[in-house]
C-alpha atoms as a PDB file:
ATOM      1  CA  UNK A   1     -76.631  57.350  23.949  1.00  0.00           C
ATOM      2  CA  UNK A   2     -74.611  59.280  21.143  1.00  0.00           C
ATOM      3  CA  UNK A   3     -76.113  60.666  17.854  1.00  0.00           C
ATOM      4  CA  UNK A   4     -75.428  58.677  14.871  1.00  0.00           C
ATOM      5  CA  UNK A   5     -73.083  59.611  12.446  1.00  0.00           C
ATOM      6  CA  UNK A   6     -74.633  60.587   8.863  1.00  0.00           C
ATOM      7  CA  UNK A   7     -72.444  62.922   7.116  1.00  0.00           C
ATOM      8  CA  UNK A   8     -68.913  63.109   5.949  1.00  0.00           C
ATOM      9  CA  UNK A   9     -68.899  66.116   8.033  1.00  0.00           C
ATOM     10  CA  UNK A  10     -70.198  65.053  11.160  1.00  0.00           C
ATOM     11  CA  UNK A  11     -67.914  62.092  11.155  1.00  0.00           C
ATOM     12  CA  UNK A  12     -64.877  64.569  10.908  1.00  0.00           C
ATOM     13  CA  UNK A  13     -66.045  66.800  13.469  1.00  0.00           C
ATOM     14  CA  UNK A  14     -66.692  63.392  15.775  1.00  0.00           C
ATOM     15  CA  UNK A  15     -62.396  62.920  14.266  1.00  0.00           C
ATOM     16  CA  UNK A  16     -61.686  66.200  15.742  1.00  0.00           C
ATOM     17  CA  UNK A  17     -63.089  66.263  19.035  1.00  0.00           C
ATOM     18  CA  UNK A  18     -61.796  63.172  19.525  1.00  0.00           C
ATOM     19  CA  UNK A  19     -58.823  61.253  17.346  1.00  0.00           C
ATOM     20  CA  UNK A  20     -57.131  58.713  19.754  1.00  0.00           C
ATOM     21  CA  UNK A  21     -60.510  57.035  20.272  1.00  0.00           C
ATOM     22  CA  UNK A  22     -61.296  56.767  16.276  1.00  0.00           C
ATOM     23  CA  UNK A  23     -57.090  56.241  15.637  1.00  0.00           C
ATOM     24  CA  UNK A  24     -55.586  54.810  18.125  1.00  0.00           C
ATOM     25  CA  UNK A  25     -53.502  57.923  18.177  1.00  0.00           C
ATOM     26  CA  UNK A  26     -54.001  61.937  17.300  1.00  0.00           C
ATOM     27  CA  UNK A  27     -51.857  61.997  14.183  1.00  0.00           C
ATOM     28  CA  UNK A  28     -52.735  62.917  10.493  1.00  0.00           C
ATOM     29  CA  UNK A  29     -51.383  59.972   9.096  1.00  0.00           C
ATOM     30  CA  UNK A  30     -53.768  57.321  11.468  1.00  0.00           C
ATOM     31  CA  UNK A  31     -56.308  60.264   9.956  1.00  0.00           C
ATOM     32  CA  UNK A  32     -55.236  59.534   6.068  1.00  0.00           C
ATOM     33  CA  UNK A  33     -55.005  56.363   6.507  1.00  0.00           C
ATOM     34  CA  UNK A  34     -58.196  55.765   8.357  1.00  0.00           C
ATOM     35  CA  UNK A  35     -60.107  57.693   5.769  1.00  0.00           C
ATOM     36  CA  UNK A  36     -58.467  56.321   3.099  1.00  0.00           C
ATOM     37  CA  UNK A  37     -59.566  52.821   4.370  1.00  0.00           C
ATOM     38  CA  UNK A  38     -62.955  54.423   4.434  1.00  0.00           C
ATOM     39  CA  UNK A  39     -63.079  55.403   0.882  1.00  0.00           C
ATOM     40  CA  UNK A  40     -62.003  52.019  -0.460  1.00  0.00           C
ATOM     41  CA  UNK A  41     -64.360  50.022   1.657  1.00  0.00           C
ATOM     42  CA  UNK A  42     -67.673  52.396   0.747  1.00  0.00           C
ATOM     43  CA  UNK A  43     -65.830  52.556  -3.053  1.00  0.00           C
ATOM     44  CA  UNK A  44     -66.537  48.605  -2.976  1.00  0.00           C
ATOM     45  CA  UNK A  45     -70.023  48.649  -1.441  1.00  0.00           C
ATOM     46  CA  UNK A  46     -70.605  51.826  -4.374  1.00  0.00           C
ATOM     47  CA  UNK A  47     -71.571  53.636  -1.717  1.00  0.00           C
ATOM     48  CA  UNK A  48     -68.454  56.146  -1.505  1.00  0.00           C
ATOM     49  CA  UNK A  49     -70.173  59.068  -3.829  1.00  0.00           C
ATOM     50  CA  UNK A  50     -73.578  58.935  -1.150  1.00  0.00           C
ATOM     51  CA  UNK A  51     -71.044  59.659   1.732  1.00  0.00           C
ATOM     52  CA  UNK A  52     -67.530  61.249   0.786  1.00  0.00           C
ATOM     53  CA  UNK A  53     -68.175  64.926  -0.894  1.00  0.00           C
ATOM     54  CA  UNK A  54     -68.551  64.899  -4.561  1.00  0.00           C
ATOM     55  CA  UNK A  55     -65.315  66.797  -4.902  1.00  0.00           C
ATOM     56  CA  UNK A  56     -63.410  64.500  -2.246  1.00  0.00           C
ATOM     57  CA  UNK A  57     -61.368  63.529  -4.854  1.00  0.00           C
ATOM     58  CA  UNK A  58     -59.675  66.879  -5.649  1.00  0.00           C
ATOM     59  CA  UNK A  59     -58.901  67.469  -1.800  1.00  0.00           C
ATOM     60  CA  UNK A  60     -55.734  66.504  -2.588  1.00  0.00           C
ATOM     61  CA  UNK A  61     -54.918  69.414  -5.316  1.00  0.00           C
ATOM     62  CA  UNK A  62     -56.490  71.936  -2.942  1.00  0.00           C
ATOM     63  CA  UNK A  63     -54.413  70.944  -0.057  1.00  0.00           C
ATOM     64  CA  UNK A  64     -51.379  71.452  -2.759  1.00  0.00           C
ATOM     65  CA  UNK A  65     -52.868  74.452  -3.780  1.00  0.00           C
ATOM     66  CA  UNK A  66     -53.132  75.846  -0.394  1.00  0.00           C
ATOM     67  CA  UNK A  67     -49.673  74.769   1.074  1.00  0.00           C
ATOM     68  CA  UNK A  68     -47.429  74.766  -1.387  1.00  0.00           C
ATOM     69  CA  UNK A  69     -48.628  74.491  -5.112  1.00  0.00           C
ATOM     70  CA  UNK A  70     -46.484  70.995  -5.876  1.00  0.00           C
ATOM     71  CA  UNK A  71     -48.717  68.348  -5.876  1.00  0.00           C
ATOM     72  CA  UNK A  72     -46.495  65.365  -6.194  1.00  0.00           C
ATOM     73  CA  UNK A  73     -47.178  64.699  -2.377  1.00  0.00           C
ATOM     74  CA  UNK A  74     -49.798  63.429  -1.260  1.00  0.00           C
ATOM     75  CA  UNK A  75     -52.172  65.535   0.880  1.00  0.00           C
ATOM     76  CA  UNK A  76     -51.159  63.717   4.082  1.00  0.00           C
ATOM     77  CA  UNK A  77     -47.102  64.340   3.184  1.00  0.00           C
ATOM     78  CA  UNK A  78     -47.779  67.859   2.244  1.00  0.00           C
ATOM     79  CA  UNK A  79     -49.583  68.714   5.595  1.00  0.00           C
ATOM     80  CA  UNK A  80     -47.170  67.103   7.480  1.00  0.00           C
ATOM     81  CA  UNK A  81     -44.420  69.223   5.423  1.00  0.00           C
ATOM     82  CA  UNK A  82     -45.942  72.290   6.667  1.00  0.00           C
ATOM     83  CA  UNK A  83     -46.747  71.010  10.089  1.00  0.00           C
ATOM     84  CA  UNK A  84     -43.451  69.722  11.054  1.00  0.00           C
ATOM     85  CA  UNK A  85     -44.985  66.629  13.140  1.00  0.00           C
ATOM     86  CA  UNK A  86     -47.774  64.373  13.525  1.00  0.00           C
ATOM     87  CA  UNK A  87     -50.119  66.279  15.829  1.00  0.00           C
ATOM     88  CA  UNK A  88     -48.912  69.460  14.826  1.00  0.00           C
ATOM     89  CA  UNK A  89     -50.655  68.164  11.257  1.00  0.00           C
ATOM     90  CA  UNK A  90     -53.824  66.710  12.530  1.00  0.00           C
ATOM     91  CA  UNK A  91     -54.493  69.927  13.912  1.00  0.00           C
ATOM     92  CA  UNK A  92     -53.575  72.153  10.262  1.00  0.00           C
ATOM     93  CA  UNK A  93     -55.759  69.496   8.564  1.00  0.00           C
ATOM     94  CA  UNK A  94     -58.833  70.808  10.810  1.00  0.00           C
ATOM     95  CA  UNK A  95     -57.285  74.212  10.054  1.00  0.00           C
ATOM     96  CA  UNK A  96     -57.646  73.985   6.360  1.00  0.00           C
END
């Protein structure tokens, strides 16, 4: 039997020990996108702020911040940028 998932941070350590099986594939964009799909569904429910960190919503600006300083990507784009390809990415965003 596996431990339940509580936290936003135990479901991305669950993300990095194992992608493909959460993803379908180890890439940061089936990462974004999954999390992003997260975000809306618990932002419907209203549960979003009891699960994503209170400052989830500036990840974006600190991924800028840390990689390049433009922020007119998003945080997904820029790590990829830096990365140079999709697992190469999922990897830096575990970095960060």
């Amino acid at each position: 039997m596996t431990a339940q998932i509580k936290t936003f941070w135990e479901l991305l350590e669950a993300f990095e020990a194992r992608p493909a099986m959460y993803f379908g594939r180890a890439e940061v964009s089936a990462l974004f996108h999954y999390l992003h799909g997260m975000h809306h569904a618990f932002g419907i429910s209203g549960a979003a702020d009891t699960f994503f960190p209170e400052d989830w919503d500036l990840f974006h600006d600190w991924v800028a911040y840390k990689l390049s300083g433009e922020s007119s990507l998003g945080w997904c784009s820029l790590i990829l940028r830096r990365a140079g390809s999709e697992s190469a990415g999922l990897a830096l965003f575990f970095e960060l």
